[in-house]
C-alpha atoms as a PDB file:
ATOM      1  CA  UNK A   1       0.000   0.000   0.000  1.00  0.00           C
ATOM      2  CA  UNK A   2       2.497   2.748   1.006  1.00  0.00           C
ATOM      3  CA  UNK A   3       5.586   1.508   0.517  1.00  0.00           C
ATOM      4  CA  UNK A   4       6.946   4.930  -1.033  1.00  0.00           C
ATOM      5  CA  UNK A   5       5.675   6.885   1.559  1.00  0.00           C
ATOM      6  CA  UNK A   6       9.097   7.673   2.342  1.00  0.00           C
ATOM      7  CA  UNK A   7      10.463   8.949  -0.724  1.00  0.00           C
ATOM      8  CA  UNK A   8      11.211  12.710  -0.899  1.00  0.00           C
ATOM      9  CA  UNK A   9      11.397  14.207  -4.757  1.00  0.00           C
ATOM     10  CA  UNK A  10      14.227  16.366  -6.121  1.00  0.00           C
ATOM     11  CA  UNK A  11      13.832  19.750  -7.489  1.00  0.00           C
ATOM     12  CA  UNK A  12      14.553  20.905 -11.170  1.00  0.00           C
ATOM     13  CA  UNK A  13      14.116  19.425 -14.253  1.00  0.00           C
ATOM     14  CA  UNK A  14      16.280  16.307 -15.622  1.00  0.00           C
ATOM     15  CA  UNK A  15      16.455  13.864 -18.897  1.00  0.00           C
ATOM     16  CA  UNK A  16      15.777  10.833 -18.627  1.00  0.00           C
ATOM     17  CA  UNK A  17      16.008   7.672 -21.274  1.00  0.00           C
ATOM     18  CA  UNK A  18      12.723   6.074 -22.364  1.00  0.00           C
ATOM     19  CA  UNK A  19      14.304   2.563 -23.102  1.00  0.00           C
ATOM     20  CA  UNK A  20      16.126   2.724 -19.173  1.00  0.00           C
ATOM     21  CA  UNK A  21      13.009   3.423 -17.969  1.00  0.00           C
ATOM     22  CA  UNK A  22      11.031   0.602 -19.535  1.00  0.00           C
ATOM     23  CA  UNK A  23      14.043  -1.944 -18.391  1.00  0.00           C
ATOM     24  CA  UNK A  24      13.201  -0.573 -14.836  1.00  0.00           C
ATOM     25  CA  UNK A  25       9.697  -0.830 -15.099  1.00  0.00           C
ATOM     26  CA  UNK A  26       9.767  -4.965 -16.287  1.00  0.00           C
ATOM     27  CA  UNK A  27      12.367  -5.026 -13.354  1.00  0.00           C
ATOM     28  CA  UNK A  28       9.683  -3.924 -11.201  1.00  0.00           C
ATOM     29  CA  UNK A  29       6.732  -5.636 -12.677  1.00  0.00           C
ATOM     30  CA  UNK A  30       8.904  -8.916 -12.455  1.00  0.00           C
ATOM     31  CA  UNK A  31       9.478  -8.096  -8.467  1.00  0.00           C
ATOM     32  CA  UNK A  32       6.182  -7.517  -7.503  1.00  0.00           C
ATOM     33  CA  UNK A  33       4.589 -10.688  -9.746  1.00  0.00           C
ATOM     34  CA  UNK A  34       6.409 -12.635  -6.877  1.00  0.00           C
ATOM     35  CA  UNK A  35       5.346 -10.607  -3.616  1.00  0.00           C
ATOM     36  CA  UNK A  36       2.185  -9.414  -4.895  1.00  0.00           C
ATOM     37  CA  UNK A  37       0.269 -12.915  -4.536  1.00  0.00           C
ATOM     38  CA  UNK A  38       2.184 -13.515  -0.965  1.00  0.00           C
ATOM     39  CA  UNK A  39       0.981  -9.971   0.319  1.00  0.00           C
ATOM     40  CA  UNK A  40      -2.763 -10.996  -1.172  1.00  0.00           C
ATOM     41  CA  UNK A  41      -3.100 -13.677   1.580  1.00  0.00           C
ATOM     42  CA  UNK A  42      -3.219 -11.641   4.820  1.00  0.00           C
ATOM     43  CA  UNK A  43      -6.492 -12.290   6.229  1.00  0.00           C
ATOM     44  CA  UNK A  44      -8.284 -15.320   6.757  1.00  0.00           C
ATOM     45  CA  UNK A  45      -5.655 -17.390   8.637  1.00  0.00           C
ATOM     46  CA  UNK A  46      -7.714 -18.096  11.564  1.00  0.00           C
ATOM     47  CA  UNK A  47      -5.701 -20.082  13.956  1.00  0.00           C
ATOM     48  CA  UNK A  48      -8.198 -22.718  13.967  1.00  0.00           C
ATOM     49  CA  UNK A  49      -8.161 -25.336  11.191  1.00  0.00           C
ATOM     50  CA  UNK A  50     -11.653 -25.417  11.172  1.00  0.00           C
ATOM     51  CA  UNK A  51     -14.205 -23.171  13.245  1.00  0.00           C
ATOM     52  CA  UNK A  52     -17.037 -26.039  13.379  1.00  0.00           C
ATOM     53  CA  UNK A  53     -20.250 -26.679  11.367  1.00  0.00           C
ATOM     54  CA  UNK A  54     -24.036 -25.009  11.697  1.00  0.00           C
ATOM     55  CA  UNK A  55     -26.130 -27.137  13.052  1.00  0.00           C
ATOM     56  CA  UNK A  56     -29.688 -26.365  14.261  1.00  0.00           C
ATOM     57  CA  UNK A  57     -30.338 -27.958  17.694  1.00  0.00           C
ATOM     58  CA  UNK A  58     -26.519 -26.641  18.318  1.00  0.00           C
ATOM     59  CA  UNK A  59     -24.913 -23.094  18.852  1.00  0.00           C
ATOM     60  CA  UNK A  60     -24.070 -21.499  15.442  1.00  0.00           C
ATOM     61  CA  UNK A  61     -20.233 -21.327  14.781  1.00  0.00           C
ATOM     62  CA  UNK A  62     -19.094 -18.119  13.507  1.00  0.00           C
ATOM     63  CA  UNK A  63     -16.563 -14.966  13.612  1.00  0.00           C
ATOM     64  CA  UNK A  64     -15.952 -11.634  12.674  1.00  0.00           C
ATOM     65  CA  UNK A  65     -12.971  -9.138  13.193  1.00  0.00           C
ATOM     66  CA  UNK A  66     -10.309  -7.550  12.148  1.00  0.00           C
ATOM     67  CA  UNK A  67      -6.157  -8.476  10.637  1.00  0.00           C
ATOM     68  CA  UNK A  68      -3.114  -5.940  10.451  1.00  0.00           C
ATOM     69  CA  UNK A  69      -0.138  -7.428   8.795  1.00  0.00           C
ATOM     70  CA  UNK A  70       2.237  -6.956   6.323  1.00  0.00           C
ATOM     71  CA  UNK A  71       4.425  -8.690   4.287  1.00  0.00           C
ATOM     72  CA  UNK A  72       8.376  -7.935   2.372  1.00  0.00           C
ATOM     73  CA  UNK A  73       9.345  -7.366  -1.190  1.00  0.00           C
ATOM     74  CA  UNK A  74      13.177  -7.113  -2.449  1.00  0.00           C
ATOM     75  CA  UNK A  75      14.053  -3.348  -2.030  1.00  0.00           C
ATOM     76  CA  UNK A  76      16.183  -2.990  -5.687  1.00  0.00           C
ATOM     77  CA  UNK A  77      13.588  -2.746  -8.340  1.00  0.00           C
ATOM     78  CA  UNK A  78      11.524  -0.774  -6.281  1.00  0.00           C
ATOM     79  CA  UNK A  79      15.073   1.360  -6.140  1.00  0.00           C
ATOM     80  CA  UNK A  80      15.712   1.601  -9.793  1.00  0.00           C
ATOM     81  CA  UNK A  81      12.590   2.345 -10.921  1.00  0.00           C
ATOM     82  CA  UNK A  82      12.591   5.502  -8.677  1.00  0.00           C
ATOM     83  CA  UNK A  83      15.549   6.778  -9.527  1.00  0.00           C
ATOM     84  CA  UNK A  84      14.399   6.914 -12.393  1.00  0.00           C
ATOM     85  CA  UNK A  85      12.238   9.671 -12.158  1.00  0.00           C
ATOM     86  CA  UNK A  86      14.375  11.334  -9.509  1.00  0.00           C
ATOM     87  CA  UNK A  87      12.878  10.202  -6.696  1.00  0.00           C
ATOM     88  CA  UNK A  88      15.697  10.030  -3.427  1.00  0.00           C
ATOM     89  CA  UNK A  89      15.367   7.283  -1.124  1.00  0.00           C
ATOM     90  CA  UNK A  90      16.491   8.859   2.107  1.00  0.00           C
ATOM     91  CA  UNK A  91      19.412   7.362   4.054  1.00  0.00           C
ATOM     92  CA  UNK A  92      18.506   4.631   6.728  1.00  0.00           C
ATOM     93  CA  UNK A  93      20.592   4.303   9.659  1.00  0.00           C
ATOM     94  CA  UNK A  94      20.672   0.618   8.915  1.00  0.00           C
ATOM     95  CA  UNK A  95      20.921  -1.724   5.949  1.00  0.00           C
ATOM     96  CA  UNK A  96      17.808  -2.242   3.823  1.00  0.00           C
ATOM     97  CA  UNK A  97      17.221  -4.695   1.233  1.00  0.00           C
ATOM     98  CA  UNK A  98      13.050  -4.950   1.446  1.00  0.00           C
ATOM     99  CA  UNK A  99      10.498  -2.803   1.670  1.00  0.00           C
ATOM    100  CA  UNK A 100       7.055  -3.636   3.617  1.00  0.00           C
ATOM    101  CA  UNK A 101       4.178  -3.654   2.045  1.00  0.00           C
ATOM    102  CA  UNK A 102       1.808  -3.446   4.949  1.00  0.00           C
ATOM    103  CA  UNK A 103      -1.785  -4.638   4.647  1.00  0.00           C
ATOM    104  CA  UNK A 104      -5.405  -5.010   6.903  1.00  0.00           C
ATOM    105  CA  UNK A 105      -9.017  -6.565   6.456  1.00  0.00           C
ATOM    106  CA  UNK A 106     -12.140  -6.883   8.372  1.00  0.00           C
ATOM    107  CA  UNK A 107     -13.185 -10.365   8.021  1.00  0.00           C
ATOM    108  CA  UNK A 108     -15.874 -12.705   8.453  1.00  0.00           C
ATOM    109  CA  UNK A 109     -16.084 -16.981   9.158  1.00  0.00           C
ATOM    110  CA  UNK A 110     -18.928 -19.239   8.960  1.00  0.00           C
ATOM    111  CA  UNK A 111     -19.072 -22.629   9.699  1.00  0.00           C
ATOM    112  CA  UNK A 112     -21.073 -24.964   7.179  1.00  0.00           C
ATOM    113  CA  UNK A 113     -24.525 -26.583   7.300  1.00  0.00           C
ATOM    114  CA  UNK A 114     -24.016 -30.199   8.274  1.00  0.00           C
ATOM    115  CA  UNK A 115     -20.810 -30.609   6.590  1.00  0.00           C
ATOM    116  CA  UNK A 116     -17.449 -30.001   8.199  1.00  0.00           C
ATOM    117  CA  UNK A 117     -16.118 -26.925   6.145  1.00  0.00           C
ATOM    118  CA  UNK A 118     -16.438 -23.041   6.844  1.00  0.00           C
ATOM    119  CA  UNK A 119     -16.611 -20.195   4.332  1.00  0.00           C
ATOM    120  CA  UNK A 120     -14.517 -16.831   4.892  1.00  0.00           C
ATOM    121  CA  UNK A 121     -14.529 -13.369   3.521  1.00  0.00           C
ATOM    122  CA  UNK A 122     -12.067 -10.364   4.148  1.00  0.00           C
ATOM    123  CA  UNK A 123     -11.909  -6.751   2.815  1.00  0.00           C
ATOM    124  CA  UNK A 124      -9.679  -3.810   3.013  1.00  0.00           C
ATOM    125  CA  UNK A 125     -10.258  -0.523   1.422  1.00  0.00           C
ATOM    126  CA  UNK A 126      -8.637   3.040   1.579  1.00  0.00           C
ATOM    127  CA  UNK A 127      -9.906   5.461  -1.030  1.00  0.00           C
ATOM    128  CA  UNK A 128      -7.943   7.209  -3.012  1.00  0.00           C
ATOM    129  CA  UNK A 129      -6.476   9.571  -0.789  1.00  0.00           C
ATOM    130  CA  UNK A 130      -4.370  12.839  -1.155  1.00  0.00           C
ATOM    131  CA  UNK A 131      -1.445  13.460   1.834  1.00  0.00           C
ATOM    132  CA  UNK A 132       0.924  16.627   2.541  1.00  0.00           C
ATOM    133  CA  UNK A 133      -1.337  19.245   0.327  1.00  0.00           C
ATOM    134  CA  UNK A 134      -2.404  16.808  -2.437  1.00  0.00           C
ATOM    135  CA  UNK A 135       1.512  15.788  -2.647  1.00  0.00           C
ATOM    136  CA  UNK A 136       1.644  12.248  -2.546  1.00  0.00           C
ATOM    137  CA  UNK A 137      -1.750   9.917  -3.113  1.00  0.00           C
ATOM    138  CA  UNK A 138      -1.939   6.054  -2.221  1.00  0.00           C
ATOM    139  CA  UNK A 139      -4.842   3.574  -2.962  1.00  0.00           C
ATOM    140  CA  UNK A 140      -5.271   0.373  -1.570  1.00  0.00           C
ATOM    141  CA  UNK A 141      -7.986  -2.484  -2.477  1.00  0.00           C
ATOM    142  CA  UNK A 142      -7.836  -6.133  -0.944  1.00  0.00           C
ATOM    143  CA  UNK A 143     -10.622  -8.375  -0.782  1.00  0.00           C
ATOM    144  CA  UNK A 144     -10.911 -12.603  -0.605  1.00  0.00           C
ATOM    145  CA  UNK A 145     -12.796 -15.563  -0.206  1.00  0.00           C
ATOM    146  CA  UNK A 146     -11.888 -18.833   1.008  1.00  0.00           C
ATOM    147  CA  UNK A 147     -13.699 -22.649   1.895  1.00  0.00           C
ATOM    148  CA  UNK A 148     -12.002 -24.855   4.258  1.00  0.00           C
ATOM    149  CA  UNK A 149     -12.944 -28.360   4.680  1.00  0.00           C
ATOM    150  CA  UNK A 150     -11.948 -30.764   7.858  1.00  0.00           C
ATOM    151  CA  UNK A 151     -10.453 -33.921   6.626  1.00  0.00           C
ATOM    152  CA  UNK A 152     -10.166 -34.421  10.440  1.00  0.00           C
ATOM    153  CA  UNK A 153     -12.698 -32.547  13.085  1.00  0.00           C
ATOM    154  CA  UNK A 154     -10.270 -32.799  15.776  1.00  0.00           C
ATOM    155  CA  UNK A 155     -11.073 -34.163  19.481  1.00  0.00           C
ATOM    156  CA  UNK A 156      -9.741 -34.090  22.792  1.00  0.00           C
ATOM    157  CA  UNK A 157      -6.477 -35.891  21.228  1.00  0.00           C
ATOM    158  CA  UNK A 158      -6.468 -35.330  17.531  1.00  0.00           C
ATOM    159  CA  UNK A 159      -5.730 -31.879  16.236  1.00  0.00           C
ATOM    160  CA  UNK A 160      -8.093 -30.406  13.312  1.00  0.00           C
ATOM    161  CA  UNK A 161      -6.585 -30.723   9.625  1.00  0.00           C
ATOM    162  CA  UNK A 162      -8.143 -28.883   6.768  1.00  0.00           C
ATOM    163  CA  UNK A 163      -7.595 -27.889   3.265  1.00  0.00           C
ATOM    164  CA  UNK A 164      -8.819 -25.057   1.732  1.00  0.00           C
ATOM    165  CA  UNK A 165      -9.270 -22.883  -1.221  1.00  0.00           C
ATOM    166  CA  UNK A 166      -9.562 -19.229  -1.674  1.00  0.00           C
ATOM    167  CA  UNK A 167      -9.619 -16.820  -3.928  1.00  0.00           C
ATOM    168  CA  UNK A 168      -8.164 -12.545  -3.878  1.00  0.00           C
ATOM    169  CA  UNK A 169      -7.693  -9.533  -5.566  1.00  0.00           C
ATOM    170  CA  UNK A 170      -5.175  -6.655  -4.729  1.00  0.00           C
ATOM    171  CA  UNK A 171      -4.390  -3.510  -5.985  1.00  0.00           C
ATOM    172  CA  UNK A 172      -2.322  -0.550  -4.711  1.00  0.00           C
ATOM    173  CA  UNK A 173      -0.828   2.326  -5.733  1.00  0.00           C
ATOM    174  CA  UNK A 174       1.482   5.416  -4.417  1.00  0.00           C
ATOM    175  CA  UNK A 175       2.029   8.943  -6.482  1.00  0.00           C
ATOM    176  CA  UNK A 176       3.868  12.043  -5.889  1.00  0.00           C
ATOM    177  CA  UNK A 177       3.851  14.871  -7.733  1.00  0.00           C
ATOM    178  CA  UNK A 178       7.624  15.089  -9.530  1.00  0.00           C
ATOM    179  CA  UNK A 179      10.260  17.506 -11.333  1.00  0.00           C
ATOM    180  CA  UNK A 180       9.858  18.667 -14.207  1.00  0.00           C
ATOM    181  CA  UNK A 181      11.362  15.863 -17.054  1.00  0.00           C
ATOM    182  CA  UNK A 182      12.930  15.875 -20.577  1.00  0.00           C
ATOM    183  CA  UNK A 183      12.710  11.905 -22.165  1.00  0.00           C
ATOM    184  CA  UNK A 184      15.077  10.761 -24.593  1.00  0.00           C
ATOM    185  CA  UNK A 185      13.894   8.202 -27.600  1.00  0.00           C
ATOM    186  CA  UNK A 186      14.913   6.919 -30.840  1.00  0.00           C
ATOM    187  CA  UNK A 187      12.763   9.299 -32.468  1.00  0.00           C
ATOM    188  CA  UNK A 188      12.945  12.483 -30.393  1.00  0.00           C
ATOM    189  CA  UNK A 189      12.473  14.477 -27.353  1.00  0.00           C
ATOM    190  CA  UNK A 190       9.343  14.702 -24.618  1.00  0.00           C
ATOM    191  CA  UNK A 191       8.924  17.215 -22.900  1.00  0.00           C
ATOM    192  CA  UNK A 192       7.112  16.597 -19.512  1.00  0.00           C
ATOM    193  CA  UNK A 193       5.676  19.968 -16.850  1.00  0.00           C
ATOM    194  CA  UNK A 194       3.982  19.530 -13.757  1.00  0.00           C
ATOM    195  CA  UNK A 195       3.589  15.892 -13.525  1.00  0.00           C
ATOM    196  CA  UNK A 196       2.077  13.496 -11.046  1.00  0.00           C
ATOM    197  CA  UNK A 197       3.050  10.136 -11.218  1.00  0.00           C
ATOM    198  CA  UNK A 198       1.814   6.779 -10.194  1.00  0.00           C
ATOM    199  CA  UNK A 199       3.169   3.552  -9.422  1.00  0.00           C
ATOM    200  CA  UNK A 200       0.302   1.115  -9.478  1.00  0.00           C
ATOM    201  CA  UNK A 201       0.024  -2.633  -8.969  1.00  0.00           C
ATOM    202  CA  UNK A 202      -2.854  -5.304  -8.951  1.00  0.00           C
ATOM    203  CA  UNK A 203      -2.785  -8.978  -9.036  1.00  0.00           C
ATOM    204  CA  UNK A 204      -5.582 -11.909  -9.005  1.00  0.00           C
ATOM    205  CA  UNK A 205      -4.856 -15.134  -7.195  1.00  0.00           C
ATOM    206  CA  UNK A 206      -6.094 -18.475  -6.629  1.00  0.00           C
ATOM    207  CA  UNK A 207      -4.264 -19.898  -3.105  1.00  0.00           C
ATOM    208  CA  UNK A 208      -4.319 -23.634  -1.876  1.00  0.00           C
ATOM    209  CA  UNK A 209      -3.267 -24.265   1.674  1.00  0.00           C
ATOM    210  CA  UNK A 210      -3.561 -27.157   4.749  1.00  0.00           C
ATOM    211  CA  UNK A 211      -3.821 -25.915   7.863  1.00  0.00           C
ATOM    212  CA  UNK A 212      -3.285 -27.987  11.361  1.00  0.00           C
ATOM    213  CA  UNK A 213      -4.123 -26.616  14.712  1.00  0.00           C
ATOM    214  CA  UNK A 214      -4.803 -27.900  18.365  1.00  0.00           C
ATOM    215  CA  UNK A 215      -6.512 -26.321  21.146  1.00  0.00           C
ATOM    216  CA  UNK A 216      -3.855 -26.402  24.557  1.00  0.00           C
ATOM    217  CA  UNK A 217      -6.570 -24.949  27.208  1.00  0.00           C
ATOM    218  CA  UNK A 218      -6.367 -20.778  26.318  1.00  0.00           C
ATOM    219  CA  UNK A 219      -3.484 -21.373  23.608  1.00  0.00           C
ATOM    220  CA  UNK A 220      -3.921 -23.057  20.399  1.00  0.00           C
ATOM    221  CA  UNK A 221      -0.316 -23.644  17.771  1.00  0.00           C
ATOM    222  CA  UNK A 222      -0.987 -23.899  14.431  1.00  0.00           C
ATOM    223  CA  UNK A 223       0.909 -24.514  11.468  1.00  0.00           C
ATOM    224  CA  UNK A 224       0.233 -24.449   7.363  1.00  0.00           C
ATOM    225  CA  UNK A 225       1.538 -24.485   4.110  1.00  0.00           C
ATOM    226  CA  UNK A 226      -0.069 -22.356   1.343  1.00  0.00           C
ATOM    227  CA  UNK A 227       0.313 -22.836  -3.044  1.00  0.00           C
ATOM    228  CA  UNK A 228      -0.551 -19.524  -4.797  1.00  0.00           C
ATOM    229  CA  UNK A 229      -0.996 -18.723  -8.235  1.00  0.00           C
ATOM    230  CA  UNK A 230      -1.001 -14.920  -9.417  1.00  0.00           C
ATOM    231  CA  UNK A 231      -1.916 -13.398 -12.413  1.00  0.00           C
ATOM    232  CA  UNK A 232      -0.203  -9.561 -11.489  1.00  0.00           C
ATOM    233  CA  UNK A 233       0.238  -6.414 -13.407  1.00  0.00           C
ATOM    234  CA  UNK A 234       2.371  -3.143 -12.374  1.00  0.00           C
ATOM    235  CA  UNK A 235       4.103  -0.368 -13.636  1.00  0.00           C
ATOM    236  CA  UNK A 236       3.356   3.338 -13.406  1.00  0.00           C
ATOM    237  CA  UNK A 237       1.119   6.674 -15.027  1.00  0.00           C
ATOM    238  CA  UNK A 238       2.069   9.793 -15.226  1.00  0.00           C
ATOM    239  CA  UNK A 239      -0.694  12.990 -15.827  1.00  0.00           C
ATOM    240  CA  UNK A 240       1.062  15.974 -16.830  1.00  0.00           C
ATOM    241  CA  UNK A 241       1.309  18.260 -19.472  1.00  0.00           C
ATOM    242  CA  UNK A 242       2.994  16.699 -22.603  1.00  0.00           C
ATOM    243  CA  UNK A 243       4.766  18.038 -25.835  1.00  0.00           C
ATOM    244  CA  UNK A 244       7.042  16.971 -28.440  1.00  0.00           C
ATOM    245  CA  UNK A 245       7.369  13.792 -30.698  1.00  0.00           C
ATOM    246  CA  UNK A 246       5.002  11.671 -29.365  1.00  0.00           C
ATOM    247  CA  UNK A 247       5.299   9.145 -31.855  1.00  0.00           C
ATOM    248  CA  UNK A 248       7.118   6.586 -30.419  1.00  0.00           C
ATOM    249  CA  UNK A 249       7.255   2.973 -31.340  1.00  0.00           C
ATOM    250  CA  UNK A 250       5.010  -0.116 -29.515  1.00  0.00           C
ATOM    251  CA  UNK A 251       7.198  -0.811 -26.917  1.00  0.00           C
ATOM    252  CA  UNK A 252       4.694  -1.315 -24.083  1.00  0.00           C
ATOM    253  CA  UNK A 253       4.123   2.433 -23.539  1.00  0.00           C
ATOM    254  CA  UNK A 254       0.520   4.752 -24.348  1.00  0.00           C
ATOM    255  CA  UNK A 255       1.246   8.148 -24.533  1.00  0.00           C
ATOM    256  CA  UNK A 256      -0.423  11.220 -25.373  1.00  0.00           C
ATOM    257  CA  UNK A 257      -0.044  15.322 -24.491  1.00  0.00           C
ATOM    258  CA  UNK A 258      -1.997  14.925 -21.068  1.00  0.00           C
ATOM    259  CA  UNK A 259      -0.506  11.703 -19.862  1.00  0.00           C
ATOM    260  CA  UNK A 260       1.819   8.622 -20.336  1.00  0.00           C
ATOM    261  CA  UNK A 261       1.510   5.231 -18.863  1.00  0.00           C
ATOM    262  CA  UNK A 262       3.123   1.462 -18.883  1.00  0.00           C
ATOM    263  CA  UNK A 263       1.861  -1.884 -17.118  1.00  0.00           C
ATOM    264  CA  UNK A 264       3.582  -4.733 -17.552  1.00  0.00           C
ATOM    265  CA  UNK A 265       1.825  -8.304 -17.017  1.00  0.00           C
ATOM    266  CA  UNK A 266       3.622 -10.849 -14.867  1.00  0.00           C
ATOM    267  CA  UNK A 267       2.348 -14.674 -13.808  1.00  0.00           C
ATOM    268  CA  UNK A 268       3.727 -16.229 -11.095  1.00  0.00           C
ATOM    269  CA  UNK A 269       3.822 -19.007  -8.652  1.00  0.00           C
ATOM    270  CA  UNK A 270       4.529 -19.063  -4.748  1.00  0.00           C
ATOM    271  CA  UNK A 271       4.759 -21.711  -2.145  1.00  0.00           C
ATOM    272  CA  UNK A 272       4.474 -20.743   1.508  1.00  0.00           C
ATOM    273  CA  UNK A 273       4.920 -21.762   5.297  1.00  0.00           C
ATOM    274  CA  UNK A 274       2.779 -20.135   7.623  1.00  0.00           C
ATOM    275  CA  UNK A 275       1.933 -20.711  11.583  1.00  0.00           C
ATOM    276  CA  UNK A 276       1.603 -18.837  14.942  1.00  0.00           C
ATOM    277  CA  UNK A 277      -0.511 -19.631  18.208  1.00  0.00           C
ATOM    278  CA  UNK A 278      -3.766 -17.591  19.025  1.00  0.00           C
ATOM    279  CA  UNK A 279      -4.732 -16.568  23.213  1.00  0.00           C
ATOM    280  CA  UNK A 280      -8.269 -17.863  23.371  1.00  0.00           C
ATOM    281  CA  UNK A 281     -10.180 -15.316  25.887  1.00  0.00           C
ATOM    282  CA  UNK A 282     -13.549 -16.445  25.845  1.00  0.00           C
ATOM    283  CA  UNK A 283     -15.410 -14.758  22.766  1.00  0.00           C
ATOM    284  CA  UNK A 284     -12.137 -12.643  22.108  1.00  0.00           C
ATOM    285  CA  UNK A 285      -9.437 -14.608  19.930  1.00  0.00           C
ATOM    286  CA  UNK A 286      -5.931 -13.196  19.520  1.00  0.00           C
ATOM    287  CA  UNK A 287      -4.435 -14.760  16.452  1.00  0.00           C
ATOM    288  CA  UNK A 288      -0.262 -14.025  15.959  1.00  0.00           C
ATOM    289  CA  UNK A 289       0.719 -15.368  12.898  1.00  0.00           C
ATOM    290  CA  UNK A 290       4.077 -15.224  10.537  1.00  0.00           C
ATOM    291  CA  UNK A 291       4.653 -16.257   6.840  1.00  0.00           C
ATOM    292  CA  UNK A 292       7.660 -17.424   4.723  1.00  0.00           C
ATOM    293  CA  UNK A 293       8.290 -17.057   1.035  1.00  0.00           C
ATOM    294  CA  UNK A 294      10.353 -20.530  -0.076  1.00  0.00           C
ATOM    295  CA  UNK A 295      10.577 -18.762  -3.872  1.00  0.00           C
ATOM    296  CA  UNK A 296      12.352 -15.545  -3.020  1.00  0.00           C
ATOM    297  CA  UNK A 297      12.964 -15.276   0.629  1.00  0.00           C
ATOM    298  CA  UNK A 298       9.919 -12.541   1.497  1.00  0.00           C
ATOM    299  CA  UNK A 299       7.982 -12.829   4.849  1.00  0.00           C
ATOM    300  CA  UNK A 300       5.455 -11.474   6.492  1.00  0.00           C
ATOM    301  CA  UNK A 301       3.569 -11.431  10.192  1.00  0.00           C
ATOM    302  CA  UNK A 302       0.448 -10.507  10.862  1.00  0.00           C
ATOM    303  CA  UNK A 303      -1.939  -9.631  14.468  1.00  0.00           C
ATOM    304  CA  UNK A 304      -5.619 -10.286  14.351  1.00  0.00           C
ATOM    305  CA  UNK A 305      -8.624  -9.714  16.681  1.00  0.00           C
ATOM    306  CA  UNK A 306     -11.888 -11.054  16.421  1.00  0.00           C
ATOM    307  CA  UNK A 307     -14.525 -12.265  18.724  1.00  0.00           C
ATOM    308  CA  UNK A 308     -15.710 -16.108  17.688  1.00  0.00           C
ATOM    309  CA  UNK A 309     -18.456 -18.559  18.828  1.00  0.00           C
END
């Protein structure tokens, strides 16, 4: 969601070369194809493998509340591609190879009629909105659906085993309003005043997981592995006022004189470890849960609250 929120922008104009630019761009298309789909499953890993099945002459088994987390994603094609339109990463007083790209949903569990399985749904929203005097803008969209059936119910010795199936959508995006630019191509010179520009992202994915978990009196461990598949898209607008030759050949890249703007498609595929423990407090659940990336190394953590019957 924000994960430029620290970037300050220089002052002046500057030139920059339209075919370095697009080599960024797949760099960081590429980069977020893999950490997209892993940042897309926050939400919905309720400690327990299964929350129990509706039954009428029995309580109803159900939850709602809320999940703050966030996961990684390698820090050098995010790097490139700024510096590409002059935007300076400020110095950290340590060393930095990953950004955080946080994330949050309400959510919602129901247990099935009859059969052992539950149905979830999460959502996270913040509108497009403008910071520091319409200076920087950041959008953020994430909502899922899973279905989670018991292969074992779990009893006072056997822990509850489930597989499950969901399906999410993400998108995000960060601008800031930039310097002045002058862009260099085979066929010319752009000219580029007052621009805002916008890295953007989205991706779609269809995640598998198995999920264990047993109930210790007020604690319960559990422990999971998780199969994504994303379909992802990123790269960056900018809205400004344009002139010069505009007529530049199909290399991935609409332009006209109000605006110019490149997404690059990326598929991927992720495997996953997850696991944490969760307080039990009566109707209030505390769910603590971390993530690992086996493809490139990314993890995440997450905190959830919710209050469960």
């Amino acid at each position: 969601m924000a994960i430029f929120l620290i970037i300050s922008v220089s002052v002046g104009g500057f030139a920059l070369d339209l075919s370095d630019l697009q080599e960024s761009v797949n760099g960081f298309s590429q980069t977020l194809a893999g950490s997209l789909p892993f940042n897309s499953t926050i939400g919905l890993n309720w400690s327990d493998a299964w929350v129990g099945k509706l039954i009428p002459s029995a309580p109803p088994h159900f939850g709602a509340g809320l999940t703050l987390g966030f996961t990684t994603m390698e820090f050098g094609a995010i790097s490139a591609l700024a510096d590409k339109f002059d935007f300076l990463l400020p110095d950290m007083p340590f060393e930095m190879d990953r950004f955080i790209l946080p994330a949050y949903t309400a959510e919602v569990r129901l247990g099935g009629l009859f059969m052992p399985f539950d149905v979830g749904l999460k959502f996270g929203y913040l509108p497009d909105t403008d910071f520091l005097f319409d200076a920087i803008s950041i959008d953020y969209l994430l909502v899922g659906a899973d279905i989670r059936y018991a292969i074992m119910e779990g009893n006072v010795i056997l822990p509850k085993i489930s597989l499950g199936l969901g399906l999410n959508y993400l998108r995000g995006g960060i601008g800031a309003t930039g310097p002045d630019m002058t862009i260099d191509h085979s066929g010319g010179t752009i000219d580029i005043s007052d621009p805002h520009i916008n890295f953007q992202w989205h991706t779609y994915t269809l995640d598998f997981k198995a999920q264990v978990s047993k109930s210790l009196l007020i604690i319960t461990p559990y422990a999971g592995v998780g199969a994504s598949y994303g379909r992802s898209s990123a790269g960056y607008s900018v809205a400004a006022d344009i002139s010069g030759d505009l007529d530049i050949e199909d290399i991935g890249i609409t332009i006209s004189d109000t605006g110019m703007s490149s997404m690059i498609d990326n598929n991927d595929f992720n495997l996953r470890a997850f696991g944490g423990i969760y307080l039990n407090l009566a109707l209030l659940k505390i769910d603590l849960t971390g993530q690992y990336s086996f493809k490139d190394g990314n993890y995440g953590a997450s905190l959830g609250f919710r209050i469960q019957i």
